[in-house]
N, C-alpha and C. Protein backbone atom coordinates (compact mmCIF):
# COMPACT_ATOMS: atom_id res chain seq x y z
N UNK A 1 15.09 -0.61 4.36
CA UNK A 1 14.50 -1.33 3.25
C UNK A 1 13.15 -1.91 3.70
N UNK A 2 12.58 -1.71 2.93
CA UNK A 2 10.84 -2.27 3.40
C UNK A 2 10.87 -3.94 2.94
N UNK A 3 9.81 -4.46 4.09
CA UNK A 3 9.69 -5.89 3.83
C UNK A 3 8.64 -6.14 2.79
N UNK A 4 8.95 -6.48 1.61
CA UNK A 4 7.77 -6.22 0.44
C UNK A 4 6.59 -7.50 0.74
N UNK A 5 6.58 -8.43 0.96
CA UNK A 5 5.57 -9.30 1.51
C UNK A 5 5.38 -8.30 2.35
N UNK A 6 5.51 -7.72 3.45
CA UNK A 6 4.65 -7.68 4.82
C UNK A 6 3.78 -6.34 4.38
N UNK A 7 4.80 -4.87 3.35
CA UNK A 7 3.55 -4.41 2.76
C UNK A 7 3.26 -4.69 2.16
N UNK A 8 2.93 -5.85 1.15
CA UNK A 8 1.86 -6.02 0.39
C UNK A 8 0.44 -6.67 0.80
N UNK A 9 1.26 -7.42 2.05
CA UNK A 9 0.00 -8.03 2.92
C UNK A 9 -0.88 -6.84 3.54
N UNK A 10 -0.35 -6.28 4.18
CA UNK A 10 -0.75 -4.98 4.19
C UNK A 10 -1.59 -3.98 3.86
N UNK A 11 -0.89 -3.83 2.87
CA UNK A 11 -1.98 -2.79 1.40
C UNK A 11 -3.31 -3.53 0.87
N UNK A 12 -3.22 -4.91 0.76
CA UNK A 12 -4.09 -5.31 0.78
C UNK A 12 -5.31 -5.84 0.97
N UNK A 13 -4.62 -5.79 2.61
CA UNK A 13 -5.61 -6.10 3.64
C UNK A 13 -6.79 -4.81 3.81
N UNK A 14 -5.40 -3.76 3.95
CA UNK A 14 -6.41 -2.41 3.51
C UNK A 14 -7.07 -2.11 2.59
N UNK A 15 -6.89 -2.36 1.62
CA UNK A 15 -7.83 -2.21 0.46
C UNK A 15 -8.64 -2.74 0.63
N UNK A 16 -8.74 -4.12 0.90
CA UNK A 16 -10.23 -5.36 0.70
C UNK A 16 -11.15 -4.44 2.14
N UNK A 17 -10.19 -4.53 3.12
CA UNK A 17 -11.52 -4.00 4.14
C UNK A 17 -12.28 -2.16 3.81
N UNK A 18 -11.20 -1.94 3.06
CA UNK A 18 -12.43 -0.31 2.69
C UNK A 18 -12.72 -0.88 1.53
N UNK A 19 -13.40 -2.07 1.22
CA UNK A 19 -14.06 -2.58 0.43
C UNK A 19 -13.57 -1.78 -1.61
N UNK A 20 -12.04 -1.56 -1.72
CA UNK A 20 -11.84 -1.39 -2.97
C UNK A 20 -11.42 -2.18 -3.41
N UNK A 21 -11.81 -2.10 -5.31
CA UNK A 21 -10.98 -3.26 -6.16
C UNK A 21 -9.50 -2.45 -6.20
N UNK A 22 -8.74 -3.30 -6.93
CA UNK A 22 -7.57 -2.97 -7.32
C UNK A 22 -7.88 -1.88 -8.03
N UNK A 23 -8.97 -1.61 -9.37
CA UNK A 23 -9.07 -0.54 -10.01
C UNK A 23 -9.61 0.49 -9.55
N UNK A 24 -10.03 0.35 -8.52
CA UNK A 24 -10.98 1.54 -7.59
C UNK A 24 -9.69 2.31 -6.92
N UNK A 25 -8.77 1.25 -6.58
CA UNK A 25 -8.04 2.03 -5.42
C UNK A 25 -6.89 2.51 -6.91
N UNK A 26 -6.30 2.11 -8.04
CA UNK A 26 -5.84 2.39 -9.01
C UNK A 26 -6.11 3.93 -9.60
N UNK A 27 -7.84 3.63 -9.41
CA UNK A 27 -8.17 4.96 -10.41
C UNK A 27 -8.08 6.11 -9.28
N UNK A 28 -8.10 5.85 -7.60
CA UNK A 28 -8.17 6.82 -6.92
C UNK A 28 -6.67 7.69 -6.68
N UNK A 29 -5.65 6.53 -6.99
CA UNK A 29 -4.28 7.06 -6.94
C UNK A 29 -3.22 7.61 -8.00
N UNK A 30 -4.50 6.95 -9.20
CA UNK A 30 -4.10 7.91 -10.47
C UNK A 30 -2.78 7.05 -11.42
N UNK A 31 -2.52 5.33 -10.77
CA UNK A 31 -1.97 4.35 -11.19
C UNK A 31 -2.49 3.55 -12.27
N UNK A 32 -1.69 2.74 -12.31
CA UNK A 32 -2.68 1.71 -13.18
C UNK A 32 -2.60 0.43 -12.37
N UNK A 33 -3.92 -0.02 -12.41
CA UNK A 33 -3.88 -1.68 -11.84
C UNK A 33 -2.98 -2.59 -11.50
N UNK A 34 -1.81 -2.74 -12.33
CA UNK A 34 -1.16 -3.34 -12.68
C UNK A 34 -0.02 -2.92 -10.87
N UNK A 35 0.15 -1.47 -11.09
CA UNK A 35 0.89 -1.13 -10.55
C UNK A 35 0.47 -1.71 -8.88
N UNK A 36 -0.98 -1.44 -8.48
CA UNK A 36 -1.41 -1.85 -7.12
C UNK A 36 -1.17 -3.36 -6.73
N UNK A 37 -1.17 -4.34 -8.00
CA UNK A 37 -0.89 -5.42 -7.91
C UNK A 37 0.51 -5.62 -7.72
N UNK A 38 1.48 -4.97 -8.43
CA UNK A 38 3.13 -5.48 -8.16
C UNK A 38 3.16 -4.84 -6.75
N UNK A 39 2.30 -3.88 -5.72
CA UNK A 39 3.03 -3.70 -4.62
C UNK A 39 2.36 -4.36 -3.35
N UNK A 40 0.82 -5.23 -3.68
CA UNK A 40 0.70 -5.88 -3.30
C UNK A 40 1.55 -7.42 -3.08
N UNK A 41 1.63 -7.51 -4.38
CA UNK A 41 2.64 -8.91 -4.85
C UNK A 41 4.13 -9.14 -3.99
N UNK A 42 4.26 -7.53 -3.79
CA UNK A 42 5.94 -7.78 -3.85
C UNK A 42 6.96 -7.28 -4.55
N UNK A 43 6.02 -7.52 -5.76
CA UNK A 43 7.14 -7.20 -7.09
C UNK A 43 7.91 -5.52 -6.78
N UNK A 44 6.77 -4.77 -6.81
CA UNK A 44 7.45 -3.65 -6.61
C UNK A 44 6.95 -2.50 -5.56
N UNK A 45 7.44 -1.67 -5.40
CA UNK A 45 7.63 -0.75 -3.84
C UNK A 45 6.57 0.40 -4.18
N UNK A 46 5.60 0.97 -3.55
CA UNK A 46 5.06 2.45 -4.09
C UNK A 46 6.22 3.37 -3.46
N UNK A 47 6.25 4.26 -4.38
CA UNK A 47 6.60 5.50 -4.06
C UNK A 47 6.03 6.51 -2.71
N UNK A 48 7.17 7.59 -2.35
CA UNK A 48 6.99 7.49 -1.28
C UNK A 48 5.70 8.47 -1.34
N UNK A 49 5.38 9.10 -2.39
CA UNK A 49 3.83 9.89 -2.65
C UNK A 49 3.01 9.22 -2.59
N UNK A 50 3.04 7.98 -3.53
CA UNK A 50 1.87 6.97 -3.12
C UNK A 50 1.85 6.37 -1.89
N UNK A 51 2.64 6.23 -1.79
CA UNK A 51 2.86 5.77 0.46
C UNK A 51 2.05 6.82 1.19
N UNK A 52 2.05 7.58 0.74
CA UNK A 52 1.40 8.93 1.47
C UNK A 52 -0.21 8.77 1.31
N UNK A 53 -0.12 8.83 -0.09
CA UNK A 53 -1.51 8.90 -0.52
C UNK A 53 -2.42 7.61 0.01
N UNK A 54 -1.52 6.48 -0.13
CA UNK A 54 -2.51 5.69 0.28
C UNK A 54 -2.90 5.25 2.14
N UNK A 55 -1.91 6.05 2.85
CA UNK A 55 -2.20 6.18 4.11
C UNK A 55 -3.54 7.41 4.55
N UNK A 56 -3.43 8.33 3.75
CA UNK A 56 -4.66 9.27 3.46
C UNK A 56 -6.09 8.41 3.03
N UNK A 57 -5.56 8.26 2.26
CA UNK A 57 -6.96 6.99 1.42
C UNK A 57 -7.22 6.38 2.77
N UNK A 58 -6.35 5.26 3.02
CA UNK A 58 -7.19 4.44 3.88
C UNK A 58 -7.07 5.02 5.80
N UNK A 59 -6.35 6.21 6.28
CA UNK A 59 -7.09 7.03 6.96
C UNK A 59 -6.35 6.44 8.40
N UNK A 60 -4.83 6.28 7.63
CA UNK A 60 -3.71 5.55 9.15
C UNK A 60 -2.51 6.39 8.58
N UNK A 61 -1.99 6.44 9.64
CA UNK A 61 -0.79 7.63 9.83
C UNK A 61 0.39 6.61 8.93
N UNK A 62 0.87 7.83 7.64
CA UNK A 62 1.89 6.77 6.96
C UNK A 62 2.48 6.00 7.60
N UNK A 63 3.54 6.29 8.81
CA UNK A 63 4.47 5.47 9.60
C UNK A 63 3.94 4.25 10.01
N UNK A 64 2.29 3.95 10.17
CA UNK A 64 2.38 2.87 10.38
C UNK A 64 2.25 1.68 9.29
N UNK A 65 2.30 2.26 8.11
CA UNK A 65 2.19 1.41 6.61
C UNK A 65 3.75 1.04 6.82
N UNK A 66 4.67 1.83 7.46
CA UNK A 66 6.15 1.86 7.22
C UNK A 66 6.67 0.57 8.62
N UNK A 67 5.74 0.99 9.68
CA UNK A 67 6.43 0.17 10.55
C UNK A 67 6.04 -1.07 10.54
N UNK A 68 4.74 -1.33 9.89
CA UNK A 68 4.25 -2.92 9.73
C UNK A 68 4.88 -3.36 8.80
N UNK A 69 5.70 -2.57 8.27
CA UNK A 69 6.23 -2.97 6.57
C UNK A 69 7.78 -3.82 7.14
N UNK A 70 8.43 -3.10 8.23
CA UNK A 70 9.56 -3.10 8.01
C UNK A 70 9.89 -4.26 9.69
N UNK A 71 8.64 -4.26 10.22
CA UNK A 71 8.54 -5.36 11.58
C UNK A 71 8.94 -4.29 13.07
N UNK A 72 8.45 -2.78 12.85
CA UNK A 72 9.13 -1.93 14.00
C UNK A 72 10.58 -1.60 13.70
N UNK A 73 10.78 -0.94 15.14
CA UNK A 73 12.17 -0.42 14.71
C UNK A 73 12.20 0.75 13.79
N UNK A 74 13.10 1.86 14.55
CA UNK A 74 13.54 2.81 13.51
C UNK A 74 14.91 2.72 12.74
């Protein structure tokens, strides 16, 4: 189970430093706004395509979106 604070801290941290808005990184993943915000927030989990995609986007090997997410450990 992923720690939803730790990716949302996360995702977001990544986003702000490749300098995207929520709708930039929204329109690049083909979401809606709304959606980048609930997985920033917490509220809700991306999928594991968008997990993908957005490790592509921001240019780090998925697993480590997964292992900062979840505190290490397999």
């Amino acid at each position: 189970m992923l720690d939803k604070d730790k990716i949302g801290a996360r995702l977001g941290a990544l986003r702000k430093s490749r300098g995207f808005s929520q709708a930039l990184l929204s329109e690049r993943l083909n979401v809606s706004p709304q959606a980048v915000s609930k997985w920033e927030t917490g509220t809700a989990d991306p999928s594991t395509s968008n997990l993908l995609a957005l490790a592509k986007l921001f240019g780090v090997p998925a697993e480590e979106l997964l292992h900062q997410a979840t505190g290490g450990g397999v």
